[in-house]
N, C-alpha and C. Protein backbone atom coordinates (compact mmCIF):
# COMPACT_ATOMS: atom_id res chain seq x y z
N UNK A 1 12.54 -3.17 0.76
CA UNK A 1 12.61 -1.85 1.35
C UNK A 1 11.63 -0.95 0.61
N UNK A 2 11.15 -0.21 1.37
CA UNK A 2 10.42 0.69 0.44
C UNK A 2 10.25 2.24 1.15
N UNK A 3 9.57 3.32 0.30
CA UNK A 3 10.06 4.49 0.93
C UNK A 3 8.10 4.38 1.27
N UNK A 4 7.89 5.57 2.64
CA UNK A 4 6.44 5.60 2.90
C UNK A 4 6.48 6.25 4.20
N UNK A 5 5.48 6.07 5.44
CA UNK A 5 5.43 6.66 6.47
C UNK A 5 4.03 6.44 7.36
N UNK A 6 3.93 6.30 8.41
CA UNK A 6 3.34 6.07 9.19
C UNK A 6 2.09 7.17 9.67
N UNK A 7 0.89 6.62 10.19
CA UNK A 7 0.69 8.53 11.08
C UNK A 7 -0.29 7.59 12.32
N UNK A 8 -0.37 8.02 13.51
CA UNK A 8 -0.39 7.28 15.26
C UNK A 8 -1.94 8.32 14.65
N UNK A 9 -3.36 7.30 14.66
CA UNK A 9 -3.74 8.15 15.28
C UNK A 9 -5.12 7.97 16.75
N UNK A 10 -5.68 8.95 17.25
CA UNK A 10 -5.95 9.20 18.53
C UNK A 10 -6.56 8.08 19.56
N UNK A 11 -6.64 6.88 18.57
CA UNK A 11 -7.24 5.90 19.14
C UNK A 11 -6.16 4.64 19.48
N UNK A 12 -5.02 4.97 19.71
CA UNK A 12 -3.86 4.69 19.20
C UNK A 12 -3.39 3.80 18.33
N UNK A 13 -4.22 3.40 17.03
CA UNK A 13 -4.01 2.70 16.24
C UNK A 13 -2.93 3.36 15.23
N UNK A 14 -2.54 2.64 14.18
CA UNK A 14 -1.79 3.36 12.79
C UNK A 14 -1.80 3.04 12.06
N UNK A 15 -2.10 4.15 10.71
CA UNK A 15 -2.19 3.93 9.46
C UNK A 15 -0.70 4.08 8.26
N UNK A 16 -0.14 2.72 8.49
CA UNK A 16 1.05 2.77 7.00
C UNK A 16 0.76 2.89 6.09
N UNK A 17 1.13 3.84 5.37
CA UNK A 17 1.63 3.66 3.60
C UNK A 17 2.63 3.84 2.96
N UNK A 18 3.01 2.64 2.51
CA UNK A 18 4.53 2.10 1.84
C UNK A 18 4.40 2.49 -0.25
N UNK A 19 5.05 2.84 -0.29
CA UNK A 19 5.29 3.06 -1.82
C UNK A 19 5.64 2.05 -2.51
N UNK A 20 5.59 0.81 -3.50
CA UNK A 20 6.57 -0.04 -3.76
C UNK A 20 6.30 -0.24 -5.22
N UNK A 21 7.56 -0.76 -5.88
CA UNK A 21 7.54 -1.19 -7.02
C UNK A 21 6.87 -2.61 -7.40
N UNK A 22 5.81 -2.20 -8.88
CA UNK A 22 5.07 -3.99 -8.61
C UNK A 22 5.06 -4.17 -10.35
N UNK A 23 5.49 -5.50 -10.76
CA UNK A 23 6.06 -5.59 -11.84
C UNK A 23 4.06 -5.73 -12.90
N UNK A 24 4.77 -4.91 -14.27
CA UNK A 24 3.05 -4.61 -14.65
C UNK A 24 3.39 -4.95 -16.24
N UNK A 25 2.77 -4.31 -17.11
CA UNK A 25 2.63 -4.57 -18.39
C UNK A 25 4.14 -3.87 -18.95
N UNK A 26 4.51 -4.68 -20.30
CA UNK A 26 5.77 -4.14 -20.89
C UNK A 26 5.46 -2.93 -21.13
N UNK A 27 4.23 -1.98 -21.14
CA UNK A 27 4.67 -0.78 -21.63
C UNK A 27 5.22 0.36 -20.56
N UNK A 28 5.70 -0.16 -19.47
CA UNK A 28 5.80 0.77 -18.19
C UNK A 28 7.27 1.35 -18.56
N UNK A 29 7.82 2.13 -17.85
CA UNK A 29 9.51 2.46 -17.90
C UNK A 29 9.78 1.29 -16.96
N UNK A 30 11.08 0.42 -17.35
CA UNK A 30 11.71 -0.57 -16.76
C UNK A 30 10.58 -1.83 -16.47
N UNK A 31 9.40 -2.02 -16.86
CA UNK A 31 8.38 -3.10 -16.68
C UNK A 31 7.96 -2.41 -15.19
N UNK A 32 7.99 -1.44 -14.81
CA UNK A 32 7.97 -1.48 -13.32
C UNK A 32 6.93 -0.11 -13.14
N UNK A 33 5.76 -0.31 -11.96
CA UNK A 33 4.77 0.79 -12.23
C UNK A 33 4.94 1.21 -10.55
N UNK A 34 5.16 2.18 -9.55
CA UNK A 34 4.56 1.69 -8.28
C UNK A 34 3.47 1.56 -8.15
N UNK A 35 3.08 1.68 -6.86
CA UNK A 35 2.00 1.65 -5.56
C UNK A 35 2.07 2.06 -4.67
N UNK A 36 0.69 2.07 -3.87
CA UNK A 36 1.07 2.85 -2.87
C UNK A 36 -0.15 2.10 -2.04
N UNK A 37 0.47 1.55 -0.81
CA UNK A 37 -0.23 0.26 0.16
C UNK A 37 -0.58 1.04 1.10
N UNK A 38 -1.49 0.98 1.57
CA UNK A 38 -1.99 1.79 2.69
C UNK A 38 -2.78 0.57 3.85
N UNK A 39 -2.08 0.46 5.17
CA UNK A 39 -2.35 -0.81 6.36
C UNK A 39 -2.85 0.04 7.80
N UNK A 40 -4.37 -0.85 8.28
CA UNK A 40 -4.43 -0.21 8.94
C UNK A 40 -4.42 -1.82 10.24
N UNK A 41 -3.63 -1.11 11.47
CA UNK A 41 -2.78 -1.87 12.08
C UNK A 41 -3.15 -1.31 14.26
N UNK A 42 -2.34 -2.01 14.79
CA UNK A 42 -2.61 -1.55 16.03
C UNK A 42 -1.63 -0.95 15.99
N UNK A 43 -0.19 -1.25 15.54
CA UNK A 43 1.11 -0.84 16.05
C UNK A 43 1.74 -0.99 14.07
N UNK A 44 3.13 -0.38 14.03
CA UNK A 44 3.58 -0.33 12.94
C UNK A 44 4.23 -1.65 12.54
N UNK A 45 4.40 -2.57 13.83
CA UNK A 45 4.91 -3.81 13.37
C UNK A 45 3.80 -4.65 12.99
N UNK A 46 3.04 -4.96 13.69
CA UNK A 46 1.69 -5.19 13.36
C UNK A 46 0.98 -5.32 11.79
N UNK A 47 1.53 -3.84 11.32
CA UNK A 47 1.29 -3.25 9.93
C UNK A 47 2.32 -4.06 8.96
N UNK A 48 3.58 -4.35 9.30
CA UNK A 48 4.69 -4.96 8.63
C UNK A 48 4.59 -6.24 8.52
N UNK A 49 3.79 -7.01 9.46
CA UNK A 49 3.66 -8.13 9.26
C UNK A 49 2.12 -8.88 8.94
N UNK A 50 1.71 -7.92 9.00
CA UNK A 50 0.21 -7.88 7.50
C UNK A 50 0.90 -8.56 6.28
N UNK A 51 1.97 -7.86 5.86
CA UNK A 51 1.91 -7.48 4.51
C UNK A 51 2.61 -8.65 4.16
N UNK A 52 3.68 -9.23 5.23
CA UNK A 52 4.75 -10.18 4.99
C UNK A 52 3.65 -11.47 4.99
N UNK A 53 3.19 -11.24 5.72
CA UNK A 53 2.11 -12.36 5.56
C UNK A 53 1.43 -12.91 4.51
N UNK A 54 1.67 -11.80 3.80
CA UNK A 54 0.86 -11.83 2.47
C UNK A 54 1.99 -12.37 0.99
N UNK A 55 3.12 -12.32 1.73
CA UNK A 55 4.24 -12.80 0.70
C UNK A 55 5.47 -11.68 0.55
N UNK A 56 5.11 -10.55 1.25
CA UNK A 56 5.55 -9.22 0.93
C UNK A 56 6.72 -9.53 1.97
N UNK A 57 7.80 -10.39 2.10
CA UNK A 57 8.63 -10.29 2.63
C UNK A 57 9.46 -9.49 3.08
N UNK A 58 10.14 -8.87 1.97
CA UNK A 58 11.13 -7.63 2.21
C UNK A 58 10.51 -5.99 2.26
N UNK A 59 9.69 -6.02 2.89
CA UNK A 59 9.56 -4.45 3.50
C UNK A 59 9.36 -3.92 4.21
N UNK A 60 10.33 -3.12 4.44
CA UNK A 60 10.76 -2.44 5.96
C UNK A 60 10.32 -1.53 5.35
N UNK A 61 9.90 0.04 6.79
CA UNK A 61 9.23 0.89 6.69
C UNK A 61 11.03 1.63 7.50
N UNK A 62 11.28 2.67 6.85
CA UNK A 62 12.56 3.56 6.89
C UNK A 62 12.21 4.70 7.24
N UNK A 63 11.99 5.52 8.23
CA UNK A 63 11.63 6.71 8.31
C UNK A 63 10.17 6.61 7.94
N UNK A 64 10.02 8.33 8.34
CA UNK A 64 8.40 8.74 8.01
C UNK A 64 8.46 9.78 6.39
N UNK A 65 8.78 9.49 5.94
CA UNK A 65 9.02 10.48 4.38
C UNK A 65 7.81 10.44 3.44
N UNK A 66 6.89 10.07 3.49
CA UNK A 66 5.79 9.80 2.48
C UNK A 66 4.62 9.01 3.90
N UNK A 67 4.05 10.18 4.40
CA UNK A 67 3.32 9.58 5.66
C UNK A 67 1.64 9.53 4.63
N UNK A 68 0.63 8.94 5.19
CA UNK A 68 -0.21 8.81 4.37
C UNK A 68 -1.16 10.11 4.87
N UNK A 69 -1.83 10.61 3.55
CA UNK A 69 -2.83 12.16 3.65
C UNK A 69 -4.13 11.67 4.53
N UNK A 70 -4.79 12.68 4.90
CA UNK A 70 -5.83 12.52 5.11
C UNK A 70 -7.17 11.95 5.11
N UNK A 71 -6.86 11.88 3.76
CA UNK A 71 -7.64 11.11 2.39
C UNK A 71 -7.61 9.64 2.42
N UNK A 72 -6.25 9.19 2.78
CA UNK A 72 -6.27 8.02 2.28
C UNK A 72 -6.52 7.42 3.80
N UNK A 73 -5.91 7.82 5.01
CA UNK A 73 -6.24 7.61 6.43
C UNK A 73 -7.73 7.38 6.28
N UNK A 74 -8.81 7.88 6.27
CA UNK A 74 -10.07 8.26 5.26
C UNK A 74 -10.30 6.88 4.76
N UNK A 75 -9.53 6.49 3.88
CA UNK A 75 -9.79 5.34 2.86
C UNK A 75 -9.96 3.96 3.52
N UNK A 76 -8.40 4.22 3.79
CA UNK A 76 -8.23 2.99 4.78
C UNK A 76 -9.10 2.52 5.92
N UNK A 77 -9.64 3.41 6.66
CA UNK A 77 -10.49 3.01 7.92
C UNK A 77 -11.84 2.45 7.44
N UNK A 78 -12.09 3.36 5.75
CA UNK A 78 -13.32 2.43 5.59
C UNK A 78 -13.46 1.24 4.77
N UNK A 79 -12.28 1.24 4.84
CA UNK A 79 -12.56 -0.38 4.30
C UNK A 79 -11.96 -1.52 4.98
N UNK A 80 -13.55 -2.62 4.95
CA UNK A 80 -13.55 -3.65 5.75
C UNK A 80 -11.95 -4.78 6.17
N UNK A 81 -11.23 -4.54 5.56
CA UNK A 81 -9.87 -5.09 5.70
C UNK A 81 -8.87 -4.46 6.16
N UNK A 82 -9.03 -2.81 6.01
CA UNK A 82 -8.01 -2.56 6.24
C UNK A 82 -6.72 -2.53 5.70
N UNK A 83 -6.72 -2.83 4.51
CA UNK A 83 -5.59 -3.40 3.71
C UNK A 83 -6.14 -2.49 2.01
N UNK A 84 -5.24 -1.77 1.92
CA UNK A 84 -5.37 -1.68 0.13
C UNK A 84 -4.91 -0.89 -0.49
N UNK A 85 -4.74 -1.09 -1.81
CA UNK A 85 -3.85 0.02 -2.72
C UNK A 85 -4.65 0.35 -3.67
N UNK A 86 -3.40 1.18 -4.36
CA UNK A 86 -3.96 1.46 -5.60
C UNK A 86 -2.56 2.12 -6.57
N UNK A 87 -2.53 2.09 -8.19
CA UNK A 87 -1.34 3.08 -8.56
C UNK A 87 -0.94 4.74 -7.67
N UNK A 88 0.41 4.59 -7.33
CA UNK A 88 1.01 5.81 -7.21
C UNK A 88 0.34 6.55 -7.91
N UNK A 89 -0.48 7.83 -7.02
CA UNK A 89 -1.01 8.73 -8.07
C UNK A 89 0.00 9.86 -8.27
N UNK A 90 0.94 9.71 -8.35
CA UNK A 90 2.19 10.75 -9.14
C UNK A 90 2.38 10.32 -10.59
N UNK A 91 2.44 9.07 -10.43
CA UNK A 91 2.36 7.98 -12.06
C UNK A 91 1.64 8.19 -12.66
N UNK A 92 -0.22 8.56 -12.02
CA UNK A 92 -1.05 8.09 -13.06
C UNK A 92 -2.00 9.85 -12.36
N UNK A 93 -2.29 10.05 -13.77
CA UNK A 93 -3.61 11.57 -13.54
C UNK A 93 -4.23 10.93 -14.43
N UNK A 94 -5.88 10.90 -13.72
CA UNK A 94 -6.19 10.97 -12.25
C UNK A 94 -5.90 9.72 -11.74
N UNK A 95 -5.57 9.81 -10.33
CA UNK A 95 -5.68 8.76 -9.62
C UNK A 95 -6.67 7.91 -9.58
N UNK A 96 -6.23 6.31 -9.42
CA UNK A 96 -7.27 5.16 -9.79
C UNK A 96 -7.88 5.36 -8.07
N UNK A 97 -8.37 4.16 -8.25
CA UNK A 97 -9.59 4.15 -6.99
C UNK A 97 -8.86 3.18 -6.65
N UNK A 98 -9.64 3.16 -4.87
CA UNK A 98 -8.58 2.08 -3.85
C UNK A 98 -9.04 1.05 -4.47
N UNK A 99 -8.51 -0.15 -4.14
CA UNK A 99 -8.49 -1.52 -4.23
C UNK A 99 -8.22 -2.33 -3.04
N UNK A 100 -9.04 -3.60 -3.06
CA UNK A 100 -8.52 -4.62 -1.85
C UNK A 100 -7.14 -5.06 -2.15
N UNK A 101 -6.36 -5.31 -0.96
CA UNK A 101 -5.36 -6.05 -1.63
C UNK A 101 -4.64 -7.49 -2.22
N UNK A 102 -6.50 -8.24 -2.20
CA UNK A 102 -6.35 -9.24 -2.76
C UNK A 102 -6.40 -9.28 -4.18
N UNK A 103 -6.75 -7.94 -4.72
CA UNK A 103 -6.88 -7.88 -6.08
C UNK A 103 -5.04 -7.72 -6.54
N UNK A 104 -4.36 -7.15 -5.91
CA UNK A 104 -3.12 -7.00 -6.03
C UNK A 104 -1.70 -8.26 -6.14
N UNK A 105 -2.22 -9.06 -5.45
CA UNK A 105 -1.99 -10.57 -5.33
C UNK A 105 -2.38 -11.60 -5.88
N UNK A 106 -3.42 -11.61 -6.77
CA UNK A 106 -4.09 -12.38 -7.50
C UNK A 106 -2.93 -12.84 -9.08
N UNK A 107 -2.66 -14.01 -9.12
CA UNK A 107 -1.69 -14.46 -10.01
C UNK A 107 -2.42 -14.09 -11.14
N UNK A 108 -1.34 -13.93 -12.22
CA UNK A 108 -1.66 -13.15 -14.17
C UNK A 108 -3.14 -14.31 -14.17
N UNK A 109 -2.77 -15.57 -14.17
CA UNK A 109 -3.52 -16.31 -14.96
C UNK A 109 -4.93 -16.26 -14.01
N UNK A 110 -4.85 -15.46 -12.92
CA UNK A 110 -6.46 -16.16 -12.09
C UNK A 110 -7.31 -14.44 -12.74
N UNK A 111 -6.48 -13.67 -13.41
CA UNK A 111 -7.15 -12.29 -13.63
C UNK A 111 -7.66 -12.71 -14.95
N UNK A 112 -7.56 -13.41 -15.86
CA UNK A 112 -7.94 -13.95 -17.19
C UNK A 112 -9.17 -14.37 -16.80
């Protein structure tokens, strides 16, 4: 489950971004840092099953409470996948830069 929000736009495509917890270095509170996934999709199911695809099994999109800014709508369209994150920038000043989200998935030992 995760908290995030959707936004339809004029071409009738949509851009999700889901908030989620992703397990990081011991120095975090609780080992645990979020994120914030941003999918760009035809439809919102579409968008949900991007991600499951990717291993991301359990996340449902609950309401629109954290819909994605401008900025990141912005982000998302320009990049070639369509797919990517980066740290929650509430967590971290300044905010990091997007990322693919294969960098996000990449096992401890293949980042060595």
């Amino acid at each position: 489950m995760a908290a995030g929000g959707f936004c339809k736009l004029p071409n009738g495509t949509v851009v999700v971004a889901l908030n989620l917890p992703t397990p990081t270095s011991p120095g975090t509170a609780h080992g645990v840092a979020p994120v914030r996934i941003l999918v760009h999709a035809a439809n919102r199911a579409r968008a949900l099953t991007r991600l499951r695809n990717l291993g991301m099994r359990a996340v449902f999109l609950r309401g629109n409470t954290a819909p994605p800014t401008p900025d990141e709508i912005t982000a998302v369209l320009h990049h070639p996948d369509g797919l990517i994150w980066r740290t929650d920038s509430e967590a971290t000043t300044p905010p990091e830069l997007w990322r693919p989200i294969r960098s996000l998935l990449r096992s401890p030992a293949a980042r060595a």
